[in-house]
C-alpha atoms as a PDB file:
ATOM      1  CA  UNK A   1      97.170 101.222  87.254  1.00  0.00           C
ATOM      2  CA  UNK A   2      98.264 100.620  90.855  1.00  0.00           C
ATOM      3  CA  UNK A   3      98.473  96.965  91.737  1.00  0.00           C
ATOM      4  CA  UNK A   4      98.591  94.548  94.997  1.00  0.00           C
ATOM      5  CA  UNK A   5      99.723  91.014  94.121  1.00  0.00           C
ATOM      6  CA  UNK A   6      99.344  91.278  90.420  1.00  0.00           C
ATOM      7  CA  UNK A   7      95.920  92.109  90.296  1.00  0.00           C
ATOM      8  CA  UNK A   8      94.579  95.707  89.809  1.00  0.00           C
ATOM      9  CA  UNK A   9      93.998  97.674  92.983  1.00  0.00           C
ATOM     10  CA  UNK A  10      91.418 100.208  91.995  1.00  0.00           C
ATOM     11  CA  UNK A  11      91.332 101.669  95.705  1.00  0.00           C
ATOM     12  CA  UNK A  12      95.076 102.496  95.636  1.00  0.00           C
ATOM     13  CA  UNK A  13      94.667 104.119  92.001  1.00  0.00           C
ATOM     14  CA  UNK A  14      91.892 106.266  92.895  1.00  0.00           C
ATOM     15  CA  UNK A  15      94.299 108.171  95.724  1.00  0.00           C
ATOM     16  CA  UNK A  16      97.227 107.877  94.028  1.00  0.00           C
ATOM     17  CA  UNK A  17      96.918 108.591  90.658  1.00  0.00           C
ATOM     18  CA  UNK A  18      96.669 111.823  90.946  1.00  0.00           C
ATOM     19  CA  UNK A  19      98.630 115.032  89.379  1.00  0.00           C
ATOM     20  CA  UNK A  20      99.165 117.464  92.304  1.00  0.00           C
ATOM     21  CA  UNK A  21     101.142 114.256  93.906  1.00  0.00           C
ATOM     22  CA  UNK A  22     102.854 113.509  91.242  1.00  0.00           C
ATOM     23  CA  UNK A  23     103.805 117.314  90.896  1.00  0.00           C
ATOM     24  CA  UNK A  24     104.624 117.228  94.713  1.00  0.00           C
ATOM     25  CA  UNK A  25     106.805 114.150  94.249  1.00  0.00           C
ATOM     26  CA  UNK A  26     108.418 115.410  91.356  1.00  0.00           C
ATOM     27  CA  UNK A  27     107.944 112.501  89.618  1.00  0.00           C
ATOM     28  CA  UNK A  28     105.043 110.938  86.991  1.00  0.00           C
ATOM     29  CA  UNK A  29     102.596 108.010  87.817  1.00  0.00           C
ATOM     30  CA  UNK A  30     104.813 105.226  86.170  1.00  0.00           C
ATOM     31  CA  UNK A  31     108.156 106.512  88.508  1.00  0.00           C
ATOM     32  CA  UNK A  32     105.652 106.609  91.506  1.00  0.00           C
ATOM     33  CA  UNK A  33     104.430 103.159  90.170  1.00  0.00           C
ATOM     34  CA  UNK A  34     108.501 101.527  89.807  1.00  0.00           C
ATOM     35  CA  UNK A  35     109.122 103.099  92.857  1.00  0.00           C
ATOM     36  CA  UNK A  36     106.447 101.495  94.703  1.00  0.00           C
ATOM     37  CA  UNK A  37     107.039  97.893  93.377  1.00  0.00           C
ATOM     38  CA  UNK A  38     110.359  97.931  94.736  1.00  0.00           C
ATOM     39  CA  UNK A  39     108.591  97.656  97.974  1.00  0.00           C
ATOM     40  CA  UNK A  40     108.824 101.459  99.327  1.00  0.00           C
ATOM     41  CA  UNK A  41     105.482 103.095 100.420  1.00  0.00           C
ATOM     42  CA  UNK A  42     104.343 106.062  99.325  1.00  0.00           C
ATOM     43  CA  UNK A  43     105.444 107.628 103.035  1.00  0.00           C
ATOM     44  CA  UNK A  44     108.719 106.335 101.972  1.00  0.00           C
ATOM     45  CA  UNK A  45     109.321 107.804  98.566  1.00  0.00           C
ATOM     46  CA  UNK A  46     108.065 111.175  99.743  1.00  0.00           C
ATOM     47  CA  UNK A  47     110.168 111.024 102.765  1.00  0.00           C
ATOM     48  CA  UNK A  48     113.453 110.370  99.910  1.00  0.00           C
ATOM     49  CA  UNK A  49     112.025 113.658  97.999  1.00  0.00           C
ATOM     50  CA  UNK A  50     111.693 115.701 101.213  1.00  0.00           C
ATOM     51  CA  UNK A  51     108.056 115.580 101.309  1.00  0.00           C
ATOM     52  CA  UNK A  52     106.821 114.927 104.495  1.00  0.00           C
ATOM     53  CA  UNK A  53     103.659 112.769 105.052  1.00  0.00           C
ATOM     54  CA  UNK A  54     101.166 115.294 106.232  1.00  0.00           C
ATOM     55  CA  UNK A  55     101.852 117.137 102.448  1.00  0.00           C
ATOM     56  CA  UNK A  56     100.968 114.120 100.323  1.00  0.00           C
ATOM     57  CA  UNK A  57      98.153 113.408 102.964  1.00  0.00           C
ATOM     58  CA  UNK A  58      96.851 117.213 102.153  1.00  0.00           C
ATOM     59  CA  UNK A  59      96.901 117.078  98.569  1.00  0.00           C
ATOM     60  CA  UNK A  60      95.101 113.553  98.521  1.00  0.00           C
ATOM     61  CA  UNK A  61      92.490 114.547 100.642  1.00  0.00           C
ATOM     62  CA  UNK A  62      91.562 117.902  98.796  1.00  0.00           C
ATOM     63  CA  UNK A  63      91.630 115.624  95.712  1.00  0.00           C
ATOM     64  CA  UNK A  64      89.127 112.780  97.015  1.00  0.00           C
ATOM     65  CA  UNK A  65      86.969 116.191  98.490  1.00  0.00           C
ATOM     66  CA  UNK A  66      86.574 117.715  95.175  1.00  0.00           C
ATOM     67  CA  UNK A  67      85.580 114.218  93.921  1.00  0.00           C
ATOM     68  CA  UNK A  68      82.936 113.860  96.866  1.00  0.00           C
ATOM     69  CA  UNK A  69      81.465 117.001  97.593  1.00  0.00           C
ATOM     70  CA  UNK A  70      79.898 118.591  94.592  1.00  0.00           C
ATOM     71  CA  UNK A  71      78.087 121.689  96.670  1.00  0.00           C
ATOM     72  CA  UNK A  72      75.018 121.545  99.140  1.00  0.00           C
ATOM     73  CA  UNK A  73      77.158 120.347 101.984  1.00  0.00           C
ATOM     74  CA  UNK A  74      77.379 121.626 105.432  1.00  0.00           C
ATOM     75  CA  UNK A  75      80.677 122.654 107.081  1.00  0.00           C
ATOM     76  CA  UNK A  76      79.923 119.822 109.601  1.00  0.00           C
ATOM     77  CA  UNK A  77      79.897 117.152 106.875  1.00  0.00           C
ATOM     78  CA  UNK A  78      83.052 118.706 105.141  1.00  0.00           C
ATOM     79  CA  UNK A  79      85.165 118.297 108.087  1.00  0.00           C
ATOM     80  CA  UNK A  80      83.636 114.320 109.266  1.00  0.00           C
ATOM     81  CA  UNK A  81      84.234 113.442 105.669  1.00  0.00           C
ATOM     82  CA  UNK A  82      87.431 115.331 106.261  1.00  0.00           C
ATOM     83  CA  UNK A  83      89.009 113.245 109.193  1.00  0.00           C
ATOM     84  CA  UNK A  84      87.676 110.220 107.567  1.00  0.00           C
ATOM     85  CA  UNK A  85      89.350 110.541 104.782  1.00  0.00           C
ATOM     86  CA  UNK A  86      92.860 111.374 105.981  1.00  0.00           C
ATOM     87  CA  UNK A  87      92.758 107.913 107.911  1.00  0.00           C
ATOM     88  CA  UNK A  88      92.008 106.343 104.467  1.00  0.00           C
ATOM     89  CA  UNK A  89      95.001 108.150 102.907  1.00  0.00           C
ATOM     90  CA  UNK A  90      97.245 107.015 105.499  1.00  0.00           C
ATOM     91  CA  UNK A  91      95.961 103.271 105.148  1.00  0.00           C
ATOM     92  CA  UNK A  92      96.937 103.626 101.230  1.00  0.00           C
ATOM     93  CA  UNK A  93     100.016 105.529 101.742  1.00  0.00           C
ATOM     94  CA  UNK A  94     101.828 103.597 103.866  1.00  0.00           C
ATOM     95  CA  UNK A  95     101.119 100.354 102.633  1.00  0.00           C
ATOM     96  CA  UNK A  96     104.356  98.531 100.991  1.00  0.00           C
END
């Protein structure tokens, strides 16, 4: 579990724990957790693995769609859920 301030941060853990990332990162969720205590963001840790932020931002975002969108949706509301969602991504993963 992902944390802010010693107190579970459900938000964070619904984005980030999550196993294309981790495979992307090369690293499990308890590394990506360490890493991220140490006061790195998740920009940060992918930038020291030669990921670059638009990757991680990708494989989030098809993650959280898959979640979302179950069938029955338009193209329309694929790609304003879409650009919604990327902006969320980038809140989560570059907070330190």
């Amino acid at each position: 579990m992902f944390t802010t301030n010693g107190q579970p941060n459900y938000f964070a853990n619904a984005f980030l724990n999550n196993q294309d990332l981790f495979s992307l990162l090369k690293m499990n969720a308890t590394e990506l957790k360490q890493e991220s205590t140490t006061g790195k963001s998740v920009v940060e840790i992918a930038s020291s693995k030669n990921v670059s932020t638009q990757e991680v931002i990708e494989v989030i975002a098809k993650a959280q769609k898959e979640v979302q969108f179950k069938g029955g949706e338009t193209e329309e509301m694929i790609e304003e859920y879409s650009k919604c969602i990327e902006l969320k991504v980038l809140q989560v993963i570059e907070y330190k």
